[in-house]
N, C-alpha and C. Protein backbone atom coordinates (compact mmCIF):
# COMPACT_ATOMS: atom_id res chain seq x y z
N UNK A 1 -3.64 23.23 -23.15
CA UNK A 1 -2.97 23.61 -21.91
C UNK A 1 -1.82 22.64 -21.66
N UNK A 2 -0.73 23.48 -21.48
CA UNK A 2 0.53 22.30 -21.15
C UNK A 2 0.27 21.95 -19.47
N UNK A 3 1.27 20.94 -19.39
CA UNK A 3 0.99 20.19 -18.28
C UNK A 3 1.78 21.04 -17.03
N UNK A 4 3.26 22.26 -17.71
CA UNK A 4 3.51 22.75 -16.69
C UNK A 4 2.15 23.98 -16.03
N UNK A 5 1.55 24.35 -16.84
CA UNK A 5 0.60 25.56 -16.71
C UNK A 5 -0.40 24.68 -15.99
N UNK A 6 -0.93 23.49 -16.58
CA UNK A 6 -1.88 22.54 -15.29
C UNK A 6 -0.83 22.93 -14.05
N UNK A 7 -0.13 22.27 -13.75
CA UNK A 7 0.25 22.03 -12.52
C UNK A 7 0.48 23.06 -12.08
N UNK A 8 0.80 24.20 -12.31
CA UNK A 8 0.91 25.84 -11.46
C UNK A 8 -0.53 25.90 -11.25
N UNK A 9 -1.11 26.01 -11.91
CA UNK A 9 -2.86 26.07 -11.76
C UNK A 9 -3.49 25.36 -10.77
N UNK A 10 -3.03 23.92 -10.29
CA UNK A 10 -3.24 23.46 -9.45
C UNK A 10 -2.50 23.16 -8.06
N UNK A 11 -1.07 23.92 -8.44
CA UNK A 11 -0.44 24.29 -7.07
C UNK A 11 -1.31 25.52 -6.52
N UNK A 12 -1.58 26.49 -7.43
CA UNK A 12 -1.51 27.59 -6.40
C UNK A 12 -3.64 27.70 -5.97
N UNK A 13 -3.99 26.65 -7.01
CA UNK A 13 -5.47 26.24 -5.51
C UNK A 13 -4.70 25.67 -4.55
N UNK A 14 -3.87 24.64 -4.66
CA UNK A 14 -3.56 23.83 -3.18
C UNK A 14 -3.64 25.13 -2.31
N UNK A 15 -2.59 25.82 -2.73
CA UNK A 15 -1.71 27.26 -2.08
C UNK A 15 -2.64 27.44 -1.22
N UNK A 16 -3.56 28.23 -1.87
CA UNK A 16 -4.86 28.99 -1.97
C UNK A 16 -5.89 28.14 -0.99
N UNK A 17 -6.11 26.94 -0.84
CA UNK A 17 -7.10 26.40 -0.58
C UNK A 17 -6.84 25.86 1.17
N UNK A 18 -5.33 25.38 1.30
CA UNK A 18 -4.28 25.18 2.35
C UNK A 18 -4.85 26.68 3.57
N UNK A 19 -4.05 27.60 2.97
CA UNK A 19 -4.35 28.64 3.09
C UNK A 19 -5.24 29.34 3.87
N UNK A 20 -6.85 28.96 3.03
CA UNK A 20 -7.83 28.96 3.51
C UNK A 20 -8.72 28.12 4.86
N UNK A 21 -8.39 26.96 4.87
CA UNK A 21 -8.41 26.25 5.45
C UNK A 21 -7.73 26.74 7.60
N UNK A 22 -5.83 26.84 6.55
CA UNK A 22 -5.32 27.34 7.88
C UNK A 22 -5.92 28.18 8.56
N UNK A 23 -6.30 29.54 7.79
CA UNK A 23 -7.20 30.69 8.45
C UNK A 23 -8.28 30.40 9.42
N UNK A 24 -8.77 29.82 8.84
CA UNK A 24 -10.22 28.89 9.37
C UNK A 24 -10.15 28.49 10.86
N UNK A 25 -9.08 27.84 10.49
CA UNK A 25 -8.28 26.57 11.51
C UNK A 25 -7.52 27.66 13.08
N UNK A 26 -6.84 28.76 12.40
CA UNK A 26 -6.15 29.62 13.42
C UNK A 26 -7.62 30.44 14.34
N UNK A 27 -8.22 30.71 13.74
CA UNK A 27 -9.74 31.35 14.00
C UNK A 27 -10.25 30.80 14.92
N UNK A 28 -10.39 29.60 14.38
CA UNK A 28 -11.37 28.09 15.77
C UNK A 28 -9.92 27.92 16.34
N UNK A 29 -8.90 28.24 17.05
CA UNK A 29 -8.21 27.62 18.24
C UNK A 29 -8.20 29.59 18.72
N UNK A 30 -8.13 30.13 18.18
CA UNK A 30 -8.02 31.79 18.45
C UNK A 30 -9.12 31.96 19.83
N UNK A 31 -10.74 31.66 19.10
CA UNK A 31 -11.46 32.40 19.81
C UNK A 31 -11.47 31.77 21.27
N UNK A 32 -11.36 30.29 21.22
CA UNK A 32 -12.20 29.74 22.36
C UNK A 32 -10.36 30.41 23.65
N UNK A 33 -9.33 30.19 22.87
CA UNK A 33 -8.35 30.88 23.83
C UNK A 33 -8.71 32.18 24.52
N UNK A 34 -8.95 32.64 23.43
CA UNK A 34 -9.48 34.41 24.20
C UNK A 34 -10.46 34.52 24.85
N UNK A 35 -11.65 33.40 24.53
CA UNK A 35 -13.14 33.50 25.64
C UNK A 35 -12.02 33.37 26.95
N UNK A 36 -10.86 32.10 26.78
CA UNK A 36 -10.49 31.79 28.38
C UNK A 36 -9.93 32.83 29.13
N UNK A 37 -9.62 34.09 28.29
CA UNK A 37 -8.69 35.07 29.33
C UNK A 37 -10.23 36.01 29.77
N UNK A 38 -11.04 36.19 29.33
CA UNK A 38 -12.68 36.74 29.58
C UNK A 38 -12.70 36.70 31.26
N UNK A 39 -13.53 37.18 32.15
CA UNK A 39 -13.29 36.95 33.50
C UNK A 39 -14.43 36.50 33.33
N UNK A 40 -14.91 35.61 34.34
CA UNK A 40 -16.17 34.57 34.01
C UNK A 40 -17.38 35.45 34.96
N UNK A 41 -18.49 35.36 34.75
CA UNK A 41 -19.53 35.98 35.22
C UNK A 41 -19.05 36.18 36.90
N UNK A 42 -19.10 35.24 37.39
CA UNK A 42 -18.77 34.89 38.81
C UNK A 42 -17.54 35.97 39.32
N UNK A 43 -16.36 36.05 38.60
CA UNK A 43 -15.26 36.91 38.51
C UNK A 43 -15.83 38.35 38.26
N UNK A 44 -16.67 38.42 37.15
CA UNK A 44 -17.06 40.09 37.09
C UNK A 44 -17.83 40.48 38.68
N UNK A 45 -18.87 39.66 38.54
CA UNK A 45 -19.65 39.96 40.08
C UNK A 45 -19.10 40.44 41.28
N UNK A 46 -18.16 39.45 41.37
CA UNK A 46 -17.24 39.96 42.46
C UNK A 46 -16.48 41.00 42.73
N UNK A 47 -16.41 41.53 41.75
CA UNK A 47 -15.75 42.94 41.93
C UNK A 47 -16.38 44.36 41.26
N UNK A 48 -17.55 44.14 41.12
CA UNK A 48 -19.30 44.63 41.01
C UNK A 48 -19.17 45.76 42.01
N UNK A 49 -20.01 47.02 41.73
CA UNK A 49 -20.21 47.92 42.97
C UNK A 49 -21.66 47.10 43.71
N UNK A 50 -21.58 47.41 44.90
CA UNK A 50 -22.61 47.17 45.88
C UNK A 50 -23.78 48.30 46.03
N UNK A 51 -24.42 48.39 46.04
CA UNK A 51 -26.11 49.16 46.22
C UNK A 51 -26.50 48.65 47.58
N UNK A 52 -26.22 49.46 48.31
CA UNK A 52 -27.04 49.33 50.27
C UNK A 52 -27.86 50.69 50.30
N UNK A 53 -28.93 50.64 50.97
CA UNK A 53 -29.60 51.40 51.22
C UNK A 53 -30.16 51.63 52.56
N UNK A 54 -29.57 53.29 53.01
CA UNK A 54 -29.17 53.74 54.18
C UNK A 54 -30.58 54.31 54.80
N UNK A 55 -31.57 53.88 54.12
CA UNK A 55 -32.58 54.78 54.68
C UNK A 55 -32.72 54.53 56.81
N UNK A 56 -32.68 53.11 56.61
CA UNK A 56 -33.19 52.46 57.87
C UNK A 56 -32.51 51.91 58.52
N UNK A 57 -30.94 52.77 58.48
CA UNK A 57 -29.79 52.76 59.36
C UNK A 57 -29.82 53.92 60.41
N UNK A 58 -30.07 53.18 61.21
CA UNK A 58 -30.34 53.76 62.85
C UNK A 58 -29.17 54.81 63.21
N UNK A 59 -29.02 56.26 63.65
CA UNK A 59 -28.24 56.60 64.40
C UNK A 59 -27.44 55.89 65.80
N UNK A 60 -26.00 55.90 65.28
CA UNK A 60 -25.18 54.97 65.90
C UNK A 60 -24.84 53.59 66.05
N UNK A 61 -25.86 53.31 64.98
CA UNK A 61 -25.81 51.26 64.15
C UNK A 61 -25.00 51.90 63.24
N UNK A 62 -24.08 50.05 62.76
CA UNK A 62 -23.46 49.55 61.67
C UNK A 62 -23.79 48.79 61.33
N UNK A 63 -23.58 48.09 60.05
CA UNK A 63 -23.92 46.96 59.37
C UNK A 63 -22.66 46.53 58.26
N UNK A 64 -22.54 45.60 57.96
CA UNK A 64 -21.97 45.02 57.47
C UNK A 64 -22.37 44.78 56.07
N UNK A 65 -21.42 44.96 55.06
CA UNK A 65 -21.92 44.59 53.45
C UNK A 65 -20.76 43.88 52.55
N UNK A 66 -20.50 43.22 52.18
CA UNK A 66 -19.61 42.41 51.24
C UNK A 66 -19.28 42.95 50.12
N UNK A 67 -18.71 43.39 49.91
CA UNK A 67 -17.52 43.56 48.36
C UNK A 67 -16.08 43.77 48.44
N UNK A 68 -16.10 42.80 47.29
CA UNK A 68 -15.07 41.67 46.31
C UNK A 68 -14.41 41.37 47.47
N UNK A 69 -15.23 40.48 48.11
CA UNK A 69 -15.12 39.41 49.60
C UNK A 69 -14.33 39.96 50.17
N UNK A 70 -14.76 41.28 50.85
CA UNK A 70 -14.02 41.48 52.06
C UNK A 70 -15.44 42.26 52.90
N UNK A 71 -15.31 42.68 53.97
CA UNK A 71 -16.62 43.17 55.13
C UNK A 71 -15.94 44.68 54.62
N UNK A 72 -17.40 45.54 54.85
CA UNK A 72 -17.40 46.77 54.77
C UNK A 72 -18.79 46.95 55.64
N UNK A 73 -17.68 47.92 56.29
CA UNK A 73 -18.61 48.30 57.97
C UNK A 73 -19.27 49.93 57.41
N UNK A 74 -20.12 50.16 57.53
CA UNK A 74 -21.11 51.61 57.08
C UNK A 74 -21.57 51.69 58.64
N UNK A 75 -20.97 53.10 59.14
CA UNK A 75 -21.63 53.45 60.39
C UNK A 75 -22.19 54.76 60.04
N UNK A 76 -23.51 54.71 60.87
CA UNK A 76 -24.38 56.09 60.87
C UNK A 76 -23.51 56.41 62.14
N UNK A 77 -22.75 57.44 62.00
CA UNK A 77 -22.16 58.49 63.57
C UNK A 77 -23.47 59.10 63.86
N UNK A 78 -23.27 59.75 65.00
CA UNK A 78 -24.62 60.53 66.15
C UNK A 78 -23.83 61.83 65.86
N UNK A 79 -24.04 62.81 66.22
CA UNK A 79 -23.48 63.88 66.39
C UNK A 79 -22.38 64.52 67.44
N UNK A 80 -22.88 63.29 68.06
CA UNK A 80 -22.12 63.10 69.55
C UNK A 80 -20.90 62.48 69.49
N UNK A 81 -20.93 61.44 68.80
CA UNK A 81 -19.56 60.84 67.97
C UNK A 81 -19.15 61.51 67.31
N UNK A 82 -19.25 62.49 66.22
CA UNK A 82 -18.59 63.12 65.43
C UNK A 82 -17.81 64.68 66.45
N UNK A 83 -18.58 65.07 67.58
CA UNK A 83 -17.55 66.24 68.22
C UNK A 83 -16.55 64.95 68.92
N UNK A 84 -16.33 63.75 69.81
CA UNK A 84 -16.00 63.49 70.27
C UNK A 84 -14.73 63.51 69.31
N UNK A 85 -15.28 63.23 67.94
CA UNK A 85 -13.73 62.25 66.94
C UNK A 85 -12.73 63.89 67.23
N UNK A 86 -13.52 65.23 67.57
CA UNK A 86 -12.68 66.49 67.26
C UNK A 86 -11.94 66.77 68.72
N UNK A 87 -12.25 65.72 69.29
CA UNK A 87 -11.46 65.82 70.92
C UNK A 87 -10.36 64.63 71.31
N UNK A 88 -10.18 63.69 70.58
CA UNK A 88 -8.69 62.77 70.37
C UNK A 88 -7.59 63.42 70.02
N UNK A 89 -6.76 63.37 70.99
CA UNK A 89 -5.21 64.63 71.12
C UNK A 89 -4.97 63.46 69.62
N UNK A 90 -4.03 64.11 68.91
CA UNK A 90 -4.04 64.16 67.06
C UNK A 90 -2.19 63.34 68.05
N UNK A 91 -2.12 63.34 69.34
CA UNK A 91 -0.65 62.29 69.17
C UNK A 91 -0.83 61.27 69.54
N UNK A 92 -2.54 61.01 70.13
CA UNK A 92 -3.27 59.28 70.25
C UNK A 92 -2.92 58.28 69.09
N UNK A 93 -2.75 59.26 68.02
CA UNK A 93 -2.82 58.65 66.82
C UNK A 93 -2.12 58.41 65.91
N UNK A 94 -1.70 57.32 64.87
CA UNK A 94 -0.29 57.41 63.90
C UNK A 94 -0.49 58.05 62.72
N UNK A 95 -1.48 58.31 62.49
CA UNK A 95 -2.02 59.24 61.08
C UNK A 95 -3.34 60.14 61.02
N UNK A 96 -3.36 60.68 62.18
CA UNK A 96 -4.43 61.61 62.51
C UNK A 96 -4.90 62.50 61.32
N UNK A 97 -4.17 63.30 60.37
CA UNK A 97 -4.39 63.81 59.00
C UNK A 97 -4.56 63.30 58.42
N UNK A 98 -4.75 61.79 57.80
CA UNK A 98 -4.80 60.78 56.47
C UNK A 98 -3.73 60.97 55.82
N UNK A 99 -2.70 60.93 56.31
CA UNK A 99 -1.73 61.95 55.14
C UNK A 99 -1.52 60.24 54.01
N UNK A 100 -1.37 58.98 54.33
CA UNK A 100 -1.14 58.03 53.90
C UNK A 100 -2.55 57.82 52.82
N UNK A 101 -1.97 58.34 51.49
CA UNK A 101 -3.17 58.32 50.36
C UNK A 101 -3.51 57.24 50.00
N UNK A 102 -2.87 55.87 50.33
CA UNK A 102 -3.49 54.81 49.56
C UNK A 102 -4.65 54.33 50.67
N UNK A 103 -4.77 54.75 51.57
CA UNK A 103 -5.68 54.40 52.82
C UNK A 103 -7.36 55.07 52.16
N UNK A 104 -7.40 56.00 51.80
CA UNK A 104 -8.61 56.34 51.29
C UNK A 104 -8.91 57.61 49.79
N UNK A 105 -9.49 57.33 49.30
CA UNK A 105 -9.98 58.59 48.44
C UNK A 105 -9.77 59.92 48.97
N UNK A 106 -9.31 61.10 47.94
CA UNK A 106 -9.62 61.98 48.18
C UNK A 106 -10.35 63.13 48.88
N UNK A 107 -11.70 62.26 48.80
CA UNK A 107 -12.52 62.72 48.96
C UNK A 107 -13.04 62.59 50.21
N UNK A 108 -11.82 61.45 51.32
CA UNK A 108 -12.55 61.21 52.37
C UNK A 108 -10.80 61.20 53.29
N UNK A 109 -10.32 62.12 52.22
CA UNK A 109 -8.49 62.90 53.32
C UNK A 109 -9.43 64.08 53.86
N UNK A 110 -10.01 63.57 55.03
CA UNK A 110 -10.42 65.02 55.66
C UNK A 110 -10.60 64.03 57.33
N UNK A 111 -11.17 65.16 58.54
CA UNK A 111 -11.01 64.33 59.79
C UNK A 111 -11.88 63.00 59.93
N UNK A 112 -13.45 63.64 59.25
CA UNK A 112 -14.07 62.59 59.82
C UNK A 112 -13.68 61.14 58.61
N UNK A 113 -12.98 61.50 57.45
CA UNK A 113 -12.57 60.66 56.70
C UNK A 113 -13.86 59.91 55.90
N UNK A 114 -14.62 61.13 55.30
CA UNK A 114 -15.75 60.43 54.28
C UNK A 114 -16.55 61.51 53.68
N UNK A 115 -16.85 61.55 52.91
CA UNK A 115 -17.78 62.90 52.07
C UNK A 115 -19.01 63.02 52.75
N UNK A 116 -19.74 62.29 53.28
CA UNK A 116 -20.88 62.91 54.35
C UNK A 116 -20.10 62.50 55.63
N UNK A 117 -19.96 63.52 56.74
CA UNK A 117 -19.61 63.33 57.70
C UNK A 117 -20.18 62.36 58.53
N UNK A 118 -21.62 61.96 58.29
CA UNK A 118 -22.51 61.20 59.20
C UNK A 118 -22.65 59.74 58.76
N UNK A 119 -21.77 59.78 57.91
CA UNK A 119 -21.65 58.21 57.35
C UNK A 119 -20.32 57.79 57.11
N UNK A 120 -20.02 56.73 58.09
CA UNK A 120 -18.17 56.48 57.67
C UNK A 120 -18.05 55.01 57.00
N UNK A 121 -17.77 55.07 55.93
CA UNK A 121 -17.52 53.61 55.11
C UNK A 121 -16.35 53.39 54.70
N UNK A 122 -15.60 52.06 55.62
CA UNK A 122 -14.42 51.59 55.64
C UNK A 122 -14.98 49.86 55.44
N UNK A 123 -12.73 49.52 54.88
CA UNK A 123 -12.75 48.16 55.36
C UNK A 123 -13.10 47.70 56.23
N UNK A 124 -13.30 46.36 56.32
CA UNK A 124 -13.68 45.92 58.19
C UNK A 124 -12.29 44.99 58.49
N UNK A 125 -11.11 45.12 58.09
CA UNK A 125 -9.85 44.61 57.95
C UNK A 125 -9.02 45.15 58.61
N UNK A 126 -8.30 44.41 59.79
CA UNK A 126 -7.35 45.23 60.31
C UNK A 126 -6.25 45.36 59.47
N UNK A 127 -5.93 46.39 59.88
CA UNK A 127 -4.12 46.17 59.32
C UNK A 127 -2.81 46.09 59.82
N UNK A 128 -3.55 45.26 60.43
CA UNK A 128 -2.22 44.67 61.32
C UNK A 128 -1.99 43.25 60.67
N UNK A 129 -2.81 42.27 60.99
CA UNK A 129 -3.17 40.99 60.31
C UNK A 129 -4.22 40.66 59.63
N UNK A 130 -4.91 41.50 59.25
CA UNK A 130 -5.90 41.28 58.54
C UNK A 130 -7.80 40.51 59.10
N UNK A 131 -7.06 40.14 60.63
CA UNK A 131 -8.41 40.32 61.46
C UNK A 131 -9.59 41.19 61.32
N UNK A 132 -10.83 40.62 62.11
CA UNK A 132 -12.15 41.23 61.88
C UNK A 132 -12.15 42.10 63.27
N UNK A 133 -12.00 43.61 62.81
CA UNK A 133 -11.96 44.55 64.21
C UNK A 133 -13.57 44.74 64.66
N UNK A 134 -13.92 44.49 65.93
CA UNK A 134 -15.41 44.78 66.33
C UNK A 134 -15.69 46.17 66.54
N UNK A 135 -16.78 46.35 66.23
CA UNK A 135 -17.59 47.83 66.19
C UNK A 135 -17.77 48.00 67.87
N UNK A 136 -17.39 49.10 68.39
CA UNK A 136 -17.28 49.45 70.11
C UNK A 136 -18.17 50.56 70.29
N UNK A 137 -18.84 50.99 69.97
CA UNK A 137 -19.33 52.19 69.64
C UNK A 137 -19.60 52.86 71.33
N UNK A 138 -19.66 52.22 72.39
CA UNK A 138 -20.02 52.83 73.72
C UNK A 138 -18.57 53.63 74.39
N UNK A 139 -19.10 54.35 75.65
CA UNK A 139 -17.81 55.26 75.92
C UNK A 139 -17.36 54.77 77.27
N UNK A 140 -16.04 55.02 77.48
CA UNK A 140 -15.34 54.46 78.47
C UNK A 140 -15.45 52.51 78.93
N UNK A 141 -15.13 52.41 78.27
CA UNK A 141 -15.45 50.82 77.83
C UNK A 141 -14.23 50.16 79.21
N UNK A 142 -14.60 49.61 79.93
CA UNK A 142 -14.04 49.09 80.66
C UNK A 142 -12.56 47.83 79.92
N UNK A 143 -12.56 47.04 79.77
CA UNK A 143 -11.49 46.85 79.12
C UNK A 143 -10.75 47.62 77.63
N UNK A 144 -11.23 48.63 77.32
CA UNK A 144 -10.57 49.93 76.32
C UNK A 144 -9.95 50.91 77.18
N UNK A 145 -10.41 51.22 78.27
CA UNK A 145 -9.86 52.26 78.95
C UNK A 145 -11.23 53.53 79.14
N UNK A 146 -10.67 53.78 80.06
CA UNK A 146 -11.43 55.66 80.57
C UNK A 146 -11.71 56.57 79.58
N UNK A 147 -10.57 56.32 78.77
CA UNK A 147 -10.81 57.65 77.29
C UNK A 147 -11.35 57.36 76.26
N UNK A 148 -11.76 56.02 76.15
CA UNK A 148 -12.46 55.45 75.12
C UNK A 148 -13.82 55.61 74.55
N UNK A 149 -13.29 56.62 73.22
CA UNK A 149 -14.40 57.28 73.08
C UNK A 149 -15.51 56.62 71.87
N UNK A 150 -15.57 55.18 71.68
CA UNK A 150 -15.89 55.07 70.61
C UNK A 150 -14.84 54.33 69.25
N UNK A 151 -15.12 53.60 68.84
CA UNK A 151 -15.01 53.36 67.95
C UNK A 151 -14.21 51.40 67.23
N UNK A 152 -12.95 51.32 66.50
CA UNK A 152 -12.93 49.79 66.57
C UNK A 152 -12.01 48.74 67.13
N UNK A 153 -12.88 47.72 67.94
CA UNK A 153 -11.30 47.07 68.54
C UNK A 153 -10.71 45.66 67.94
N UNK A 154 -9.77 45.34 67.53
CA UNK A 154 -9.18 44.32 67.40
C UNK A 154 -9.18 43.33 68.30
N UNK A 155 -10.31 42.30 68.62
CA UNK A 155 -9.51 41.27 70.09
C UNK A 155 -8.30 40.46 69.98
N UNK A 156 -7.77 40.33 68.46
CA UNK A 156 -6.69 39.30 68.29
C UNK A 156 -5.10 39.44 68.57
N UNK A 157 -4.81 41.19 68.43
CA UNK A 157 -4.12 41.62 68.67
C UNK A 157 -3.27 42.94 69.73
N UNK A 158 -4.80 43.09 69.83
CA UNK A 158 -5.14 44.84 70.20
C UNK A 158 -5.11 46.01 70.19
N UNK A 159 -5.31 45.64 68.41
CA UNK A 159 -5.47 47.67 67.87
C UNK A 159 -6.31 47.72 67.84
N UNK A 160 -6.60 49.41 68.17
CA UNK A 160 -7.79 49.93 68.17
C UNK A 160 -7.48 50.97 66.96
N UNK A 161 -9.32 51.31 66.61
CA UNK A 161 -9.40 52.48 65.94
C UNK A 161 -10.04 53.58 66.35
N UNK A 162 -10.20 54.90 66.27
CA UNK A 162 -11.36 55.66 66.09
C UNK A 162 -12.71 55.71 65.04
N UNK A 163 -13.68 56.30 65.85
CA UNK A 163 -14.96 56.38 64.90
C UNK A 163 -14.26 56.77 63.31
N UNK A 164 -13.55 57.04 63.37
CA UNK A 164 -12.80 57.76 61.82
C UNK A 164 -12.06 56.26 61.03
N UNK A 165 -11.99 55.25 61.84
CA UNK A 165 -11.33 54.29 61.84
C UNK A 165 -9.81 54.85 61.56
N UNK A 166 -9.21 55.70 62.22
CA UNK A 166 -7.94 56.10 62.17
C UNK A 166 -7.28 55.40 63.36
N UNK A 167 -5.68 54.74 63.25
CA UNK A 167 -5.55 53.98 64.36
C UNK A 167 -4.91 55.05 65.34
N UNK A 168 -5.15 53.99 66.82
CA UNK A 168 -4.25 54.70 67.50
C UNK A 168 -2.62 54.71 67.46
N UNK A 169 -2.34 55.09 67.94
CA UNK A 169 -0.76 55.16 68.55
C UNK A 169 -0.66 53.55 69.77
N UNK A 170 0.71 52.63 69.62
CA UNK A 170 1.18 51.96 70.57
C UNK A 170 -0.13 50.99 70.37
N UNK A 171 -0.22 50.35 68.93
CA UNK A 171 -0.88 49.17 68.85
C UNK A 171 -0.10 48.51 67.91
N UNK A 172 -0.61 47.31 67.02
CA UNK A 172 0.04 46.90 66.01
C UNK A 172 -0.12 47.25 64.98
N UNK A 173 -1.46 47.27 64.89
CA UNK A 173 -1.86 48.03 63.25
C UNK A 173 -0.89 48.99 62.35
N UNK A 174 -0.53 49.46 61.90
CA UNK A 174 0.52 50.40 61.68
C UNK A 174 -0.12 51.43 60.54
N UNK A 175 -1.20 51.86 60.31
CA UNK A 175 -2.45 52.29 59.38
C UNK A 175 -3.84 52.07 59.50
N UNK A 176 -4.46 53.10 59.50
CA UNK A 176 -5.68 53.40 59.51
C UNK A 176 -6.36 52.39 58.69
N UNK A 177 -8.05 51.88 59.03
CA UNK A 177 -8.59 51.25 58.22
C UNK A 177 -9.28 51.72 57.00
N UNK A 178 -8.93 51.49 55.83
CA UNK A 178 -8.94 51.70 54.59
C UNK A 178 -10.54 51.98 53.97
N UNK A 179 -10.34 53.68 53.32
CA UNK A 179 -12.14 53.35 53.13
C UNK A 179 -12.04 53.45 51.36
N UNK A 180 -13.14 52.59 50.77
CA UNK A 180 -13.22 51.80 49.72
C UNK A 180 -13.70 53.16 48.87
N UNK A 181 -13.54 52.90 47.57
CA UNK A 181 -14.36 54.12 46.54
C UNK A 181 -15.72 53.99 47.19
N UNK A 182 -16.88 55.50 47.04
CA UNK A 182 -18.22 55.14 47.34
C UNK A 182 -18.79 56.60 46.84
N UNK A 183 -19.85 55.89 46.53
CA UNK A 183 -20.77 57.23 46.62
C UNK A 183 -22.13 56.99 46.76
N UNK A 184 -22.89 58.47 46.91
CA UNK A 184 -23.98 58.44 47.47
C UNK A 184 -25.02 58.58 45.90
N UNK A 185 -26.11 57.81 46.21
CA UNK A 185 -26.97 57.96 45.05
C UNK A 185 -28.68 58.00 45.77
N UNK A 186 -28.66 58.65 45.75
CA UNK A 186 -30.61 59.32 46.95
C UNK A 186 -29.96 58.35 48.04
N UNK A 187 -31.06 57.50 48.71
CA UNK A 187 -30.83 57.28 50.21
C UNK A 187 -30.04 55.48 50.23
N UNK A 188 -29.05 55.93 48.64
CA UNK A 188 -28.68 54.34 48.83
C UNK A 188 -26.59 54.72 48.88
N UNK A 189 -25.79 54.24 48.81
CA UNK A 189 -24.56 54.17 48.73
C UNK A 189 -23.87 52.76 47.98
N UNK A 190 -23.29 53.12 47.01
CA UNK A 190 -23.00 52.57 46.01
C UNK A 190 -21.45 52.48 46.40
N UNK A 191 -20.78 51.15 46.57
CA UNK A 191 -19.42 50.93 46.83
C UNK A 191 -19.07 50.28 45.72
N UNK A 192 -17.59 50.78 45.72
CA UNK A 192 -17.19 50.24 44.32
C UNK A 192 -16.93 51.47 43.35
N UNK A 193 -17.24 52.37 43.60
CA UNK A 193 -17.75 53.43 42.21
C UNK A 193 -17.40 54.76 43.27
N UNK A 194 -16.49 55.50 42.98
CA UNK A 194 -15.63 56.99 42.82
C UNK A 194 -17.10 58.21 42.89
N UNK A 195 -17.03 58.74 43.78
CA UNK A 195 -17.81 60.21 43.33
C UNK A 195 -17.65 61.14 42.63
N UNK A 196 -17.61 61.97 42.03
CA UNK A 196 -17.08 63.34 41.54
C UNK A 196 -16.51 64.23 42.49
N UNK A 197 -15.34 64.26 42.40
CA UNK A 197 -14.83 65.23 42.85
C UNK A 197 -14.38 66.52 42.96
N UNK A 198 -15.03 67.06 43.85
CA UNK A 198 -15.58 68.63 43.48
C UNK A 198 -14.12 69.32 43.30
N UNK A 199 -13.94 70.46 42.32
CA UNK A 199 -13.02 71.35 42.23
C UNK A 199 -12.88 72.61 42.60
């Protein structure tokens, strides 16, 4: 063997072996980068659907449930609340139709603004400033007024909503309170997660 044929022979292991090595080498700085773009357990959770279960939600109680840290108010309406929401003159209000689609699903652009009428699940976020609006649920509320039929008040600013959480007219809010994907699964409601939408 001549000495140029050694030395090609042993350049192209270096080549070869370099090579191998680099691969190796790009691999171990590769993965642990890409675990870091991964959303960390804590990060998935948080934006997790919620499982509440409506069995032993009282006609005309709300409650409060958390997802991806914000309040979500679930009211059982009475029946009594739901004709009242069909007696608010539609010019009380700045979006009485839902016509503003990013405010809710499809499935809940209708008056009472939710696929079972007897259950309304919204943000608990104003939108005005992002305040916590209180649940009013009684009628003629002495500081709301005579016509006050129900539903949410802002103390920080003073918008109100309807049981529909649709706002009124001549507050700050400037949009209805926002209701989240949801659906119903037997006597529980699953937020977070889209229903099927019927065709």
């Amino acid at each position: 063997m001549t000495t140029d044929n050694h030395n090609n022979g042993r350049r192209r292991f270096l080549i070869g072996a370099t090579s191998a090595v680099g691969a190796v080498g790009a691999v171990g700085v590769a993965v642990p980068f890409l675990a870091a773009w991964k959303p960390s357990a804590k990060a998935r959770a948080a934006g997790a659907p919620v499982k509440y279960n409506i069995k032993k939600l009282e006609p005309g109680a709300m409650v409060t449930v958390e997802w991806r840290r914000q309040p979500i108010f679930i009211v059982r309406r009475t029946d009594e609340a739901l004709a009242l929401l069909k007696k608010i003159p539609k010019d009380d209000l700045k979006d009485p139709d839902s016509l503003n689609l990013a405010q809710q699903p499809e499935y809940a652009k209708n008056e009472t603004r939710a696929s079972n009428p007897e259950y309304l699940v919204i943000k608990g976020v104003c939108t005005h400033l992002g305040c916590a609006p209180k649940y009013r649920p009684e009628l003629h509320a002495e500081d709301l007024g005579d016509d006050w039929v129900g539903g949410f008040f802002c103390p920080c600013h003073g918008s109100k909503f309807d049981l529909a959480g649709r706002v009124y007219s001549g507050v700050p809010a400037g949009a209805n309170l926002p209701v989240p994907p949801y659906r119903f699964e037997g006597d529980a409601i699953i937020i977070g997660e889209d229903q099927e939408v019927a065709s």
